[in-house]
C-alpha atoms as a PDB file:
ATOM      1  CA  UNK A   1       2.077 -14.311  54.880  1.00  0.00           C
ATOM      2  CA  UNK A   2       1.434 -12.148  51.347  1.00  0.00           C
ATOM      3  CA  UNK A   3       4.011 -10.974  49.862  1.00  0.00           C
ATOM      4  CA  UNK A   4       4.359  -7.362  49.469  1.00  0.00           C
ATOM      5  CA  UNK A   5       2.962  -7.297  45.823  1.00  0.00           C
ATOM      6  CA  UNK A   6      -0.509  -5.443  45.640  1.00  0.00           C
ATOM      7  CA  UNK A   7      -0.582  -1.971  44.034  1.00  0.00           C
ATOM      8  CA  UNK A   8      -3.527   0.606  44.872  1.00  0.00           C
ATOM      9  CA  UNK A   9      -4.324   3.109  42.936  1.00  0.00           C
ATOM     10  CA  UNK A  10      -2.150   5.491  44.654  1.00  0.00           C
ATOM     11  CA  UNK A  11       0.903   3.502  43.629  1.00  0.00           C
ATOM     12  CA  UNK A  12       1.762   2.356  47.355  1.00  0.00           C
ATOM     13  CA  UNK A  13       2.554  -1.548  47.022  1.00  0.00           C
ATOM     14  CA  UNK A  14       1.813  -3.254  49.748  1.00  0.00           C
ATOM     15  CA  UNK A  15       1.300  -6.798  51.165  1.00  0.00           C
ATOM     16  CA  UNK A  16      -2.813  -7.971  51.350  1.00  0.00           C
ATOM     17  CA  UNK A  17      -4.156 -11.380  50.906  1.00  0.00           C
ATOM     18  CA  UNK A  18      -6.341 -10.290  47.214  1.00  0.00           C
ATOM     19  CA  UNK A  19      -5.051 -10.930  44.207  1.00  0.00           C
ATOM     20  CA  UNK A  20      -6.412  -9.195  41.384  1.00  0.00           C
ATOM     21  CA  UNK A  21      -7.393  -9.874  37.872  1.00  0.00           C
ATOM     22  CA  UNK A  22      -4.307  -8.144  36.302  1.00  0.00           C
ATOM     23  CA  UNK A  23       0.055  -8.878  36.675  1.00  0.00           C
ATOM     24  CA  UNK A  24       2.337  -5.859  36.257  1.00  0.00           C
ATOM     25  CA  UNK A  25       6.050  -5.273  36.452  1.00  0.00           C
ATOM     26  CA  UNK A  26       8.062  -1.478  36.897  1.00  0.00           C
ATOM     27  CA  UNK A  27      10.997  -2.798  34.713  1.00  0.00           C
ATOM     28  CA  UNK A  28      13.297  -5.020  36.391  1.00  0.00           C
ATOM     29  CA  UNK A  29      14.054  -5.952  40.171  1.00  0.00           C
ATOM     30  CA  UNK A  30      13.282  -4.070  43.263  1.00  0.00           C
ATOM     31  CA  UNK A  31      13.132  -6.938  45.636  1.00  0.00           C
ATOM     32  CA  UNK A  32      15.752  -8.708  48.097  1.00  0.00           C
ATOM     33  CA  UNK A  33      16.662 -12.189  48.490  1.00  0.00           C
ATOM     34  CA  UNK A  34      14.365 -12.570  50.914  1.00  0.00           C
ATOM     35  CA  UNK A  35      11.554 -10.869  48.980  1.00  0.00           C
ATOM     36  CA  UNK A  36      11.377  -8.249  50.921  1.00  0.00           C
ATOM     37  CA  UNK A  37      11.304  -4.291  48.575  1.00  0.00           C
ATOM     38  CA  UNK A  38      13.759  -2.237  48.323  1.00  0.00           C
ATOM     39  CA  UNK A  39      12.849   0.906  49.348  1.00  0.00           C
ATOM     40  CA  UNK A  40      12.685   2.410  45.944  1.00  0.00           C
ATOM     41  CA  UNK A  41       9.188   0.932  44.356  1.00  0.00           C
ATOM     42  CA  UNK A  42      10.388   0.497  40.830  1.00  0.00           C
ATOM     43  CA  UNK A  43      13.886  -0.088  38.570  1.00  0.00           C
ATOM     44  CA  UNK A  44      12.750   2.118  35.707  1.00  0.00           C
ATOM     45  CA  UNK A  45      10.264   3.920  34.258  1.00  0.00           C
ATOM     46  CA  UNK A  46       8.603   1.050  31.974  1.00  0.00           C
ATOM     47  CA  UNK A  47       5.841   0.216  34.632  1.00  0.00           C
ATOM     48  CA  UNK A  48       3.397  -2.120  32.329  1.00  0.00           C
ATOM     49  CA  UNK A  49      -0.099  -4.094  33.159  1.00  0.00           C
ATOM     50  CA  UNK A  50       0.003  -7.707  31.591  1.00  0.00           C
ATOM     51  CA  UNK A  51      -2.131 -10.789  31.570  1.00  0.00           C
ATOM     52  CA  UNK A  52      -1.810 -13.207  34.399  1.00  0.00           C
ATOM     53  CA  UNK A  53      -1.355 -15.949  31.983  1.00  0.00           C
ATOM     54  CA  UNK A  54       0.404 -15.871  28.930  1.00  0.00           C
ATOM     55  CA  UNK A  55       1.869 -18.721  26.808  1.00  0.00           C
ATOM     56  CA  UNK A  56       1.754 -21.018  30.055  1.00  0.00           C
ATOM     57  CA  UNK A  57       4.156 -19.828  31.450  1.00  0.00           C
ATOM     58  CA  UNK A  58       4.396 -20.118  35.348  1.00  0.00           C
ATOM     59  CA  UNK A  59       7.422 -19.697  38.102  1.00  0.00           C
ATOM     60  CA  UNK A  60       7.541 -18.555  41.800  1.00  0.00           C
ATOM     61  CA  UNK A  61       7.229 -14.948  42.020  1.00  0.00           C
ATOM     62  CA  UNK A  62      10.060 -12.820  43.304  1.00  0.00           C
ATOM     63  CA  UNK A  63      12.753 -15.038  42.504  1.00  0.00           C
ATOM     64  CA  UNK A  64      16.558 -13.675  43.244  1.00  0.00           C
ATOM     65  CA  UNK A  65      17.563 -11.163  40.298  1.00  0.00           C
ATOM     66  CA  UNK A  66      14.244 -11.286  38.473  1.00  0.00           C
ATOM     67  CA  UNK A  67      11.725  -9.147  38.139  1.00  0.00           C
ATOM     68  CA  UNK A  68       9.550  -8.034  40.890  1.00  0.00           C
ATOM     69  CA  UNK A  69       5.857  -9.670  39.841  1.00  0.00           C
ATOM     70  CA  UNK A  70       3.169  -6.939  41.124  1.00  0.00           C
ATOM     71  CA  UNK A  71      -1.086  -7.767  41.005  1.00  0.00           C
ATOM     72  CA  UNK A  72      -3.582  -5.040  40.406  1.00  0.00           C
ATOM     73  CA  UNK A  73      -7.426  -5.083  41.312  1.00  0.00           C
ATOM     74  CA  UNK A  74      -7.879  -4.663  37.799  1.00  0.00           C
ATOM     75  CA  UNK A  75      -7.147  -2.136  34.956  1.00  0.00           C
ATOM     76  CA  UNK A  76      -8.752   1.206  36.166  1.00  0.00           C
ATOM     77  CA  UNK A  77      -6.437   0.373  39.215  1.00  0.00           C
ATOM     78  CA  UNK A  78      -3.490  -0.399  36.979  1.00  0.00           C
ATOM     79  CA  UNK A  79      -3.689   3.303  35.011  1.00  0.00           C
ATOM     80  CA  UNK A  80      -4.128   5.257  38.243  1.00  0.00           C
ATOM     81  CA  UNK A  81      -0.722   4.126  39.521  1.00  0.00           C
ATOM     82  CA  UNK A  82       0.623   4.739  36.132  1.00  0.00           C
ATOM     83  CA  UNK A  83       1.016   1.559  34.359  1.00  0.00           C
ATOM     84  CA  UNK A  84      -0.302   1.416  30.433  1.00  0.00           C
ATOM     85  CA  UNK A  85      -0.763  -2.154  28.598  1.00  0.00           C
ATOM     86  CA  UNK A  86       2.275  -4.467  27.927  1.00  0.00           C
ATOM     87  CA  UNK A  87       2.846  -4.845  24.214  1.00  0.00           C
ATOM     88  CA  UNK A  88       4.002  -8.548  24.660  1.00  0.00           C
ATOM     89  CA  UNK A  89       1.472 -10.370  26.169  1.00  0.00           C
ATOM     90  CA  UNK A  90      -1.753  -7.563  25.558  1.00  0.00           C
ATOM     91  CA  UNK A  91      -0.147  -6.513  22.662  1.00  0.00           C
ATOM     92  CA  UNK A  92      -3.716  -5.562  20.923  1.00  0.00           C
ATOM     93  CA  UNK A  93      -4.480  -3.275  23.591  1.00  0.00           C
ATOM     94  CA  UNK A  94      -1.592  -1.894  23.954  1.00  0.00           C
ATOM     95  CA  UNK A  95      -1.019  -1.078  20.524  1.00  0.00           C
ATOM     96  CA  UNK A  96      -4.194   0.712  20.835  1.00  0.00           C
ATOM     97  CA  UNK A  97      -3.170   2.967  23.628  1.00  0.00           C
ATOM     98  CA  UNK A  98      -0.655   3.957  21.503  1.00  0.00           C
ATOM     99  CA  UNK A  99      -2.350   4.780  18.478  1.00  0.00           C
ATOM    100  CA  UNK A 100      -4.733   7.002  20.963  1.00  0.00           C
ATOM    101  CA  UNK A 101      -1.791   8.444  22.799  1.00  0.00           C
ATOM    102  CA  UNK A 102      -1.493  10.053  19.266  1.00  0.00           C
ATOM    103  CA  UNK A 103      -4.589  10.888  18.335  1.00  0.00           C
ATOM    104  CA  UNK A 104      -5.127  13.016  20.978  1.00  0.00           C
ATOM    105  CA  UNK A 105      -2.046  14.678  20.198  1.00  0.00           C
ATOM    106  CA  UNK A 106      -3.162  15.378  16.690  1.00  0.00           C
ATOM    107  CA  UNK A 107      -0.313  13.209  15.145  1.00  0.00           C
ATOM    108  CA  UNK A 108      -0.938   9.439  12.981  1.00  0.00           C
ATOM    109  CA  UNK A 109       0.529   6.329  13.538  1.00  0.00           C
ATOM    110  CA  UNK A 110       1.322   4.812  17.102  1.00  0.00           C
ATOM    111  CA  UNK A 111       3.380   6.774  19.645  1.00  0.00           C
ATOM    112  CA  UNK A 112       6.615   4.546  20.635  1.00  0.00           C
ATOM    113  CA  UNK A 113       6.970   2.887  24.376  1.00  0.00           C
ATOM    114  CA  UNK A 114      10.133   5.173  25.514  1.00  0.00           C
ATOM    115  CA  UNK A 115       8.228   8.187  25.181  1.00  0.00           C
ATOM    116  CA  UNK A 116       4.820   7.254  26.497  1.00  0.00           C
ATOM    117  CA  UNK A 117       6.894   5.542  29.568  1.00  0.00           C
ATOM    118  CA  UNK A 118       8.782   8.885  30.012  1.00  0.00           C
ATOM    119  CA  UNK A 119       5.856  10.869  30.268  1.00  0.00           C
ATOM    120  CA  UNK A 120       3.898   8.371  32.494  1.00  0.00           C
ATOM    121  CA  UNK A 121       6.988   8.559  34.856  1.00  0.00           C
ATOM    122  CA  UNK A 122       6.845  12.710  35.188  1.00  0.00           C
ATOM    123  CA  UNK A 123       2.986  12.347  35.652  1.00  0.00           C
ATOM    124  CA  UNK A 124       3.244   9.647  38.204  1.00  0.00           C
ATOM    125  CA  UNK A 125       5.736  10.307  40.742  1.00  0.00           C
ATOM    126  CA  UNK A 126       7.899  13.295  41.788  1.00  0.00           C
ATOM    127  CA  UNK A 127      11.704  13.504  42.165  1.00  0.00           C
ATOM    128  CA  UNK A 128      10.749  12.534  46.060  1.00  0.00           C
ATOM    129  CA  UNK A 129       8.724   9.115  44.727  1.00  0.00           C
ATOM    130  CA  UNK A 130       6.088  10.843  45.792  1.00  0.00           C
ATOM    131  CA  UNK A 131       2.607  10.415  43.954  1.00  0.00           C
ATOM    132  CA  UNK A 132       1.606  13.013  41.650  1.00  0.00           C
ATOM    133  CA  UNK A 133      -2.135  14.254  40.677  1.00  0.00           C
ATOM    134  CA  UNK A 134      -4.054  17.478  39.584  1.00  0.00           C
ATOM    135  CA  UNK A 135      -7.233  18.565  40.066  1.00  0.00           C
ATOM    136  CA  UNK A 136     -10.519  18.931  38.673  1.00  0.00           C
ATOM    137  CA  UNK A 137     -14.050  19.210  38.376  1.00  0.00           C
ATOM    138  CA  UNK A 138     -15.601  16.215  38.500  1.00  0.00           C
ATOM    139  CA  UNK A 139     -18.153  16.243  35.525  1.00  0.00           C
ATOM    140  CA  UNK A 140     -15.139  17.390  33.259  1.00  0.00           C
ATOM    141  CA  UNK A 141     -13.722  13.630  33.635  1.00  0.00           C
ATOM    142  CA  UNK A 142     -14.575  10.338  31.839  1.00  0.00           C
ATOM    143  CA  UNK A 143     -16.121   7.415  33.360  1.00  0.00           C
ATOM    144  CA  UNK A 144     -12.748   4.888  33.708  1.00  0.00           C
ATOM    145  CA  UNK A 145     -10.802   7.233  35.995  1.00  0.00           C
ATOM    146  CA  UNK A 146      -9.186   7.383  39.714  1.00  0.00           C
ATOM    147  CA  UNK A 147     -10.078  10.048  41.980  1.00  0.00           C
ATOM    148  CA  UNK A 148      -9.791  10.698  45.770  1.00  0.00           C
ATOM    149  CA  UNK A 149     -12.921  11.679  47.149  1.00  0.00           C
ATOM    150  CA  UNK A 150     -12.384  12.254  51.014  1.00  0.00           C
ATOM    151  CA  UNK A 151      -9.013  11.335  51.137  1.00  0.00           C
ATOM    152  CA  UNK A 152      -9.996   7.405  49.827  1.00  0.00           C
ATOM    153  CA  UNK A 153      -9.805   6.189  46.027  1.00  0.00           C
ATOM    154  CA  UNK A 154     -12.701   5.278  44.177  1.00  0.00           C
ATOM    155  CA  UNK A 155     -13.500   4.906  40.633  1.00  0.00           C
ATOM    156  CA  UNK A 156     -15.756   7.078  38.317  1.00  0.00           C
ATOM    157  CA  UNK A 157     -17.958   4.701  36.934  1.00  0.00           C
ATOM    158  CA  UNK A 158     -20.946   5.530  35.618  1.00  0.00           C
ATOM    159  CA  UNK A 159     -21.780   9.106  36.680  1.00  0.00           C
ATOM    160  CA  UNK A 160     -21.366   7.909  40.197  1.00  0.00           C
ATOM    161  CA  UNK A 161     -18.059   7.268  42.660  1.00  0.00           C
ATOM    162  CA  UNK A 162     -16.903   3.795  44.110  1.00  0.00           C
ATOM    163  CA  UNK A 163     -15.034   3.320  46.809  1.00  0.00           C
ATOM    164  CA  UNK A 164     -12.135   1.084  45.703  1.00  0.00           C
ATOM    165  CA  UNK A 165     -10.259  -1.572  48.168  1.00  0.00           C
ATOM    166  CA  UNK A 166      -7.876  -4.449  47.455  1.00  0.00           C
ATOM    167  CA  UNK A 167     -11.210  -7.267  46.926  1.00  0.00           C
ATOM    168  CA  UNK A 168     -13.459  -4.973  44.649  1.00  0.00           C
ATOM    169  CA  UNK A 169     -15.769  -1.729  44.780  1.00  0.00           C
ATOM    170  CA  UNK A 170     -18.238  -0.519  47.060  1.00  0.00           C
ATOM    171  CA  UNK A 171     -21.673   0.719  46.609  1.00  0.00           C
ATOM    172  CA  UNK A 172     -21.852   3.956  44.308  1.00  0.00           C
ATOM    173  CA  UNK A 173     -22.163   7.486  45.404  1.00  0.00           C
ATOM    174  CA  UNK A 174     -23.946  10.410  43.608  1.00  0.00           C
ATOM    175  CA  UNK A 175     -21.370  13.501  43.871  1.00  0.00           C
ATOM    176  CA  UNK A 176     -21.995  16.980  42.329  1.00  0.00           C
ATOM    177  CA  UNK A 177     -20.614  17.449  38.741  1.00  0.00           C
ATOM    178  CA  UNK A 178     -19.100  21.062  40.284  1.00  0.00           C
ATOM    179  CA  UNK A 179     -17.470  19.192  43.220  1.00  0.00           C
ATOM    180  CA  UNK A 180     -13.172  19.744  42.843  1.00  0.00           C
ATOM    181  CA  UNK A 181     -11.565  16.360  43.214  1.00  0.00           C
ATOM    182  CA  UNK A 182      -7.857  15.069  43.326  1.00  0.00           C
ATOM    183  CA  UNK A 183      -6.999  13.156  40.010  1.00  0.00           C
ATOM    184  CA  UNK A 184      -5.103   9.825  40.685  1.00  0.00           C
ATOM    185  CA  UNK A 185      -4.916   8.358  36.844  1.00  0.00           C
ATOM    186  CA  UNK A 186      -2.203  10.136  35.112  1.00  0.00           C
ATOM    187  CA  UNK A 187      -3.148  13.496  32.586  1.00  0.00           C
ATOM    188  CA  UNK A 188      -1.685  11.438  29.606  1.00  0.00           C
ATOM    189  CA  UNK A 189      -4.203   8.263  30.534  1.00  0.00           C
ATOM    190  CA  UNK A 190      -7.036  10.628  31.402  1.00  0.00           C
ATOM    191  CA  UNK A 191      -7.118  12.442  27.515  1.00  0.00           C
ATOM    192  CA  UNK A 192      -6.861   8.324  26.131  1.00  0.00           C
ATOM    193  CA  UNK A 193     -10.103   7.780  27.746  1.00  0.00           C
ATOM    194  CA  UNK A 194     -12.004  10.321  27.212  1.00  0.00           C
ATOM    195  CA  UNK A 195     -10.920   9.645  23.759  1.00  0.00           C
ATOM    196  CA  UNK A 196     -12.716   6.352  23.932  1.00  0.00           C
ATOM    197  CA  UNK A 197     -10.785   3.673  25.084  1.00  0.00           C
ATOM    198  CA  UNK A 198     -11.557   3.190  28.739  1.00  0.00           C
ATOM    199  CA  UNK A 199      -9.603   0.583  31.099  1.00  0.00           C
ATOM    200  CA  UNK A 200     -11.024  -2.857  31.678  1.00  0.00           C
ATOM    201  CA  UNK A 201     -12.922  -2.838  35.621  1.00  0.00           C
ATOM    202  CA  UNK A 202     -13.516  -5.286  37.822  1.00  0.00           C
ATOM    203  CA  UNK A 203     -16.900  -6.794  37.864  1.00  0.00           C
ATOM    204  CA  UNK A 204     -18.005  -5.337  41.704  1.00  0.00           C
ATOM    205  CA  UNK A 205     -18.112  -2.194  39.719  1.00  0.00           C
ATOM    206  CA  UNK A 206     -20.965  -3.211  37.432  1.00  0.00           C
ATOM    207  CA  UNK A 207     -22.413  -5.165  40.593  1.00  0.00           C
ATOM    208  CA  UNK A 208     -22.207  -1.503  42.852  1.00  0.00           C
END
């Protein structure tokens, strides 16, 4: 039986069979004993994407006390829940997403985990737990971001939409650049990519 570790765009985590290409964590413990969630999704708001190996290291996931180990279809999927690169074990990357954090913002140097972590929280759930998203036309977003197009996620990739699921993307769809959409990846992530530095995808999306 899968454990209740898979994370979808939308944030939901929820118990399917795929794995993913990337490991995450939402800072600490949210799982029983019996590995089993609490019903709060997260024990603060440091929710990070990591590599799934690092240094070797290797030991059953959702052990008693310890953090709860989540999987992610694969970066694009990561950023639309809200999670932004872990500076211990993608520290490269995520050093970059700071330094663009700034940028955007007009200000030099790297911006600082606390405050990129407390703005990610605000733009990724509401004080219900609730998903957050705006909207927007569709040709005013980069290629790299989360959208729901009839009520399902898919990625924009490409000038065209794919259907996302847990095992990879679906074949692409053309959409009108005028058509108003529902923004899954956070506004913060959104301005870092059209910036430049888009999230890693899985490899169905080059293949759709």
């Amino acid at each position: 039986m899968p454990l209740q570790n898979r994370v979808s765009p939308e944030g939901d985590v929820v118990a399917v069979a795929a794995r993913g290409t990337l490991f995450g964590v939402r800072g600490g413990c949210f799982h029983r004993p019996d590995k089993t969630l609490l019903p709060r999704h997260f024990a603060t708001n440091n929710w990070i994407c990591c590599r799934l190996q690092f240094k070797g290291r290797r030991r059953a996931l959702m052990q008693p006390g310890l953090y709860t180990e989540l999987f992610f279809l694969d970066e694009a999927t990561a950023w639309a829940a809200g999670h932004r690169p872990c500076f211990e074990c993608r520290r490269e990357d995520a050093v970059r997403y700071a330094m663009v954090w700034n940028l955007v913002q007009g200000r030099a140097g790297r911006a600082r985990a606390p405050e990129m972590d407390a703005r990610l929280h605000s733009e990724r759930i509401d004080g219900q737990g609730r998903k957050v998203t705006f909207r927007a036309r569709l040709g005013a977003l980069p290629d790299g971001v989360m959208v729901r197009w009839r009520g399902a996620p898919v990625l924009l990739h490409r000038g065209r939409l794919l259907p996302w699921s847990f095992e990879g993307y679906g074949a692409g769809i053309a959409v009108d650049d005028d058509a108003d959409v529902e923004v899954l990846t956070p506004p913060s992530t959104v301005e870092i990519i059209r910036a430049g530095y888009g999230p890693m995808r899985h490899a169905s999306a080059d293949q759709a």
